[in-house]
C-alpha atoms as a PDB file:
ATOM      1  CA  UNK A   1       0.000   0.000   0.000  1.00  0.00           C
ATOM      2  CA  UNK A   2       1.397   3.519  -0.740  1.00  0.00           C
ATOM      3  CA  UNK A   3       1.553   6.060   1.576  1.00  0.00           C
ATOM      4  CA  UNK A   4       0.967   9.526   0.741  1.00  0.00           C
ATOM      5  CA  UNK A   5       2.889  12.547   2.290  1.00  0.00           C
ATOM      6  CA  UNK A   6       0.445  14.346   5.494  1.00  0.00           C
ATOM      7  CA  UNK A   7      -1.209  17.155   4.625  1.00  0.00           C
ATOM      8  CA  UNK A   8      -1.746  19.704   7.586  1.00  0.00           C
ATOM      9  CA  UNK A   9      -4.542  22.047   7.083  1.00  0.00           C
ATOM     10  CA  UNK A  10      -4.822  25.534   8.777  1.00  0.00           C
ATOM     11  CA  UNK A  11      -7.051  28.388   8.934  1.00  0.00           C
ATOM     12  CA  UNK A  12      -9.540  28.709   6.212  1.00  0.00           C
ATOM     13  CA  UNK A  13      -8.344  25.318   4.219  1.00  0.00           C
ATOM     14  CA  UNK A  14      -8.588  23.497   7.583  1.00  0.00           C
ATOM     15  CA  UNK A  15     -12.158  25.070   7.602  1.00  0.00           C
ATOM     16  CA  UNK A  16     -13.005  23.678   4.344  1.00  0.00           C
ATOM     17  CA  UNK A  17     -12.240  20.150   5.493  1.00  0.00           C
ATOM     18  CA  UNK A  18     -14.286  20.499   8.266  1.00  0.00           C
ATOM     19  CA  UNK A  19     -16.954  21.771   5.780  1.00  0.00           C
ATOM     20  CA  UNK A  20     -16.530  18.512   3.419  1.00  0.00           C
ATOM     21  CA  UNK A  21     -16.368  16.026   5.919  1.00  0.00           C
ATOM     22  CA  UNK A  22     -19.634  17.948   8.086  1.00  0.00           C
ATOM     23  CA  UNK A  23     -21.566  17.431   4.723  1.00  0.00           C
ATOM     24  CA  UNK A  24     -20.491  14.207   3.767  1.00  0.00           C
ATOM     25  CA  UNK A  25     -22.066  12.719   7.153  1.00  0.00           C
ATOM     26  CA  UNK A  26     -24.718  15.518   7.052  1.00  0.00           C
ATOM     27  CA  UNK A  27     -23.996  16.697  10.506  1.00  0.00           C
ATOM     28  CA  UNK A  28     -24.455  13.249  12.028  1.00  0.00           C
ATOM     29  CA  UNK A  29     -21.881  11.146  14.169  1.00  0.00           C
ATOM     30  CA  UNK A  30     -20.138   8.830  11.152  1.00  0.00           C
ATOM     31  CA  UNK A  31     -20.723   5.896  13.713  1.00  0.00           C
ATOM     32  CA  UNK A  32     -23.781   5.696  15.201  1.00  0.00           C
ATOM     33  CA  UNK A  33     -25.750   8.558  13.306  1.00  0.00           C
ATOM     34  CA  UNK A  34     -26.094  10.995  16.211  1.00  0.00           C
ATOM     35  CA  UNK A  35     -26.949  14.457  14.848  1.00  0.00           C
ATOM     36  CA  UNK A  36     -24.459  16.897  15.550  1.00  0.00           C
ATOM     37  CA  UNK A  37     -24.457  20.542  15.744  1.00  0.00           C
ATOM     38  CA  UNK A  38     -22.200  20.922  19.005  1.00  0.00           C
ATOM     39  CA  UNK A  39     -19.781  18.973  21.095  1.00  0.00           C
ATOM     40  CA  UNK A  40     -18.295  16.894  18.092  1.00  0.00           C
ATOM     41  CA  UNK A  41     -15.167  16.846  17.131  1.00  0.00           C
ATOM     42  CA  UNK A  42     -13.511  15.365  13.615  1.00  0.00           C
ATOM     43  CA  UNK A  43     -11.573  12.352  14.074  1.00  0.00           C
ATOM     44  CA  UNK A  44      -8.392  11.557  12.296  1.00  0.00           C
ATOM     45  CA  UNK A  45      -8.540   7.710  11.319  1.00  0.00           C
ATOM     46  CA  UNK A  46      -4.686   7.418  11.077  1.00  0.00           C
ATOM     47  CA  UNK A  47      -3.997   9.436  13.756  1.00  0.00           C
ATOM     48  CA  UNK A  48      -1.499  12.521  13.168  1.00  0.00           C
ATOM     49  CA  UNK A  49       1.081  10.429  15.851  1.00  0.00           C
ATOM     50  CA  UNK A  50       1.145   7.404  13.359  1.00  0.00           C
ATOM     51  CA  UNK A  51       1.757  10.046  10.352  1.00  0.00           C
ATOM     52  CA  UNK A  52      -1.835  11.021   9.794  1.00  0.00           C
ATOM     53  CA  UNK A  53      -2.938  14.498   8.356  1.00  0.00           C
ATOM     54  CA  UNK A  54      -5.658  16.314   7.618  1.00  0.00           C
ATOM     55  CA  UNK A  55      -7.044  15.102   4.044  1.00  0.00           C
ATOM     56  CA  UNK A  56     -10.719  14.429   3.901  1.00  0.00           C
ATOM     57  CA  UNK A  57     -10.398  11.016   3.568  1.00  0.00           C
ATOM     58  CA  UNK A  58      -8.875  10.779   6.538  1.00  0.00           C
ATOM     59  CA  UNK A  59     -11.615  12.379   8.796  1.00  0.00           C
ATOM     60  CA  UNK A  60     -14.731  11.976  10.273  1.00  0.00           C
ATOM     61  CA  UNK A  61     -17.122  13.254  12.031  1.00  0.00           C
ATOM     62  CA  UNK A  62     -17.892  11.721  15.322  1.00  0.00           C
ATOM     63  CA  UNK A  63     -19.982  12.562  18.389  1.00  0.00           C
ATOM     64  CA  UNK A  64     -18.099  13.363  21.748  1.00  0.00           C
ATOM     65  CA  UNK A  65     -14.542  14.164  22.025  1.00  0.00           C
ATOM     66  CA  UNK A  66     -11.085  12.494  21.826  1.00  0.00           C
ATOM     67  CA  UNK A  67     -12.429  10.756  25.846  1.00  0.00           C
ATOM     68  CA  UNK A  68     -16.213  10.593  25.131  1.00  0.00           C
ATOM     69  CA  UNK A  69     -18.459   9.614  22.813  1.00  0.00           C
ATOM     70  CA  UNK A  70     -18.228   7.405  19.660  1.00  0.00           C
ATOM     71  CA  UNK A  71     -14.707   9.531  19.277  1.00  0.00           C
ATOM     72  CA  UNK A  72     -13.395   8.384  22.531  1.00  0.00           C
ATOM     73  CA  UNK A  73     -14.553   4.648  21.715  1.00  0.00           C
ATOM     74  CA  UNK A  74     -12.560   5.227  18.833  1.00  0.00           C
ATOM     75  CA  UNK A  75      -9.745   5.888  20.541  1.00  0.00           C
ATOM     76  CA  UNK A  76     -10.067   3.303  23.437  1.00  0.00           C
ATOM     77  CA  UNK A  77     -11.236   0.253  21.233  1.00  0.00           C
ATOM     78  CA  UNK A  78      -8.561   0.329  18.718  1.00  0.00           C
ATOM     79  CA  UNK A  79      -8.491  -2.899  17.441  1.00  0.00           C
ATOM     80  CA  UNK A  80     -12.313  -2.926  16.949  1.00  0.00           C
ATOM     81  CA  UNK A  81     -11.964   0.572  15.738  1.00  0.00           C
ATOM     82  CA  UNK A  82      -9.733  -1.070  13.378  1.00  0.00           C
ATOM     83  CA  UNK A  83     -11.907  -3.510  11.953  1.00  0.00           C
ATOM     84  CA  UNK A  84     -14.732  -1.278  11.128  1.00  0.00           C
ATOM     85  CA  UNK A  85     -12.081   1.835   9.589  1.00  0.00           C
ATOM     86  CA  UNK A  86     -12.015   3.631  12.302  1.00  0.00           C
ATOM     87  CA  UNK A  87      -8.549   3.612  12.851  1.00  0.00           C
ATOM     88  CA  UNK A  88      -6.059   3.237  10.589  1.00  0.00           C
ATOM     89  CA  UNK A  89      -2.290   1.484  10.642  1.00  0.00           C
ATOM     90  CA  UNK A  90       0.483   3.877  10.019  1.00  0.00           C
ATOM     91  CA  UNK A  91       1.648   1.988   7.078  1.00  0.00           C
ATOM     92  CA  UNK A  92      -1.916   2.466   5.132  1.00  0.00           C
ATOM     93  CA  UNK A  93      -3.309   5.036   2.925  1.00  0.00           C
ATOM     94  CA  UNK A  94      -7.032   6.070   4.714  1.00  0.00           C
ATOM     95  CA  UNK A  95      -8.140   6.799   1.018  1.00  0.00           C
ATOM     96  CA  UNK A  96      -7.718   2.546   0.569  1.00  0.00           C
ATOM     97  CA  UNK A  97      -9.038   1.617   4.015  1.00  0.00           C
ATOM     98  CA  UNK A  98     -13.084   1.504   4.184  1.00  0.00           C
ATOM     99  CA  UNK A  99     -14.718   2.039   6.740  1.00  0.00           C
ATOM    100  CA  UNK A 100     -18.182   1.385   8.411  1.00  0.00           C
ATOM    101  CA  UNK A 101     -20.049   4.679   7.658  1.00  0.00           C
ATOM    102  CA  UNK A 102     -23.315   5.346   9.224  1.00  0.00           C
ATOM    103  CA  UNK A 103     -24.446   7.507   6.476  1.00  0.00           C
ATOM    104  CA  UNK A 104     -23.661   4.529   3.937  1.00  0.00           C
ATOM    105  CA  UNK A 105     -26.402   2.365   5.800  1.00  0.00           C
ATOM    106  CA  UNK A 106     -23.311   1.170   7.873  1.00  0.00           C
ATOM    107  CA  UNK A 107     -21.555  -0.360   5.204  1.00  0.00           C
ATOM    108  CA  UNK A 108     -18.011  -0.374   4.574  1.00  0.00           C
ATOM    109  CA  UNK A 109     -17.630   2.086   2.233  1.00  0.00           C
ATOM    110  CA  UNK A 110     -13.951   4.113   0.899  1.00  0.00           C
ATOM    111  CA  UNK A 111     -13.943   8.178   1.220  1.00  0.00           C
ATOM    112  CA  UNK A 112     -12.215  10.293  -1.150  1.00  0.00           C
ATOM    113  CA  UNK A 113     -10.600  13.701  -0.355  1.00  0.00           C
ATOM    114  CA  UNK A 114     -13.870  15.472  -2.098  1.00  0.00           C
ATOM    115  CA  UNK A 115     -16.032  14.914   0.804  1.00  0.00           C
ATOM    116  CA  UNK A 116     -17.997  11.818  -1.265  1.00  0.00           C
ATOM    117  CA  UNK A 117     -17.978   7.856  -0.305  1.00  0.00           C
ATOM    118  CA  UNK A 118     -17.882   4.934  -2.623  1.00  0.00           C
ATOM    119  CA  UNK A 119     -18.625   1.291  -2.524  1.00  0.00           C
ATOM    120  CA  UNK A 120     -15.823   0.480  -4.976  1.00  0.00           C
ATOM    121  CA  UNK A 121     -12.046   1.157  -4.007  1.00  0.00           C
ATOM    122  CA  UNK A 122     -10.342   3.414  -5.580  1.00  0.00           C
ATOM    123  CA  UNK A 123      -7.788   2.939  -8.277  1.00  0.00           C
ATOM    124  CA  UNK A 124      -4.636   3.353  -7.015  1.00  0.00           C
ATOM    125  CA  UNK A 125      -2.330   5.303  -9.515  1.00  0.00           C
ATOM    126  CA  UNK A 126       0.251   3.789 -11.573  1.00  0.00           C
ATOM    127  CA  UNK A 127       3.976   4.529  -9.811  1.00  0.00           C
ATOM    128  CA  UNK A 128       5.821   7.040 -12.027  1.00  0.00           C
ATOM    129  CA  UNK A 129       8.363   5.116 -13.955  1.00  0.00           C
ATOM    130  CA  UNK A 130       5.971   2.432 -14.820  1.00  0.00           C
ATOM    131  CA  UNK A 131       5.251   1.720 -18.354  1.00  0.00           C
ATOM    132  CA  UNK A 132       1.577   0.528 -18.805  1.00  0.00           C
END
């Protein structure tokens, strides 16, 4: 699996990722559906200690904090956080992980750095150097 460079957002493109990932789950928690217009928080699925950024694909909405909430059960279930995309490995690419998306009907489902979802992974590019 290739791993892309981090991206860290600030200021107004950091609030533009916020905006894409809000709309993506239509203000609701991306794990059990709670609506949310306070007291979420976006959760990195690889998180930024493990080389994680701030791409769309790599975020989610979820209700409660980093301690409480789906959020913290994210963070203190990690190898069932794993299994449903939740959390990702260091050495993977969030963009080719799915993950269990409430929105989706809770099926695993790959997001893209657009702010959309897809049942079908996406197509990995070609390495440069590579004749086809």
């Amino acid at each position: 699996m290739i791993n892309r460079p981090a991206i860290a957002y600030s200021g107004a493109a950091l609030r533009e990722r916020n905006i894409k990932i809000d709309r993506r789950e239509e203000q609701r928690c991306a794990r059990c559906g709670k609506v949310i217009w306070e007291n979420g928080s976006r959760h990195h699925r690889k998180y930024k200690s493990r080389g994680g950024g701030d791409e769309v694909s790599n975020g989610l909405l979820m209700c409660g904090s980093g301690t409480t909430g789906c959020h913290g059960w994210a963070h203190h279930h990690p190898d069932l956080a794993r299994e449903d995309g939740f959390a990702v490995n260091s050495w993977e690419d969030p963009a080719l992980v799915p993950v269990r998306l409430y929105m989706a009907g809770g099926r695993l489902v790959y997001l893209d750095d657009e702010g959309g979802w897809s049942e079908e992974p996406p197509v990995a590019p070609e390495p440069e150097g590579v004749a086809a």
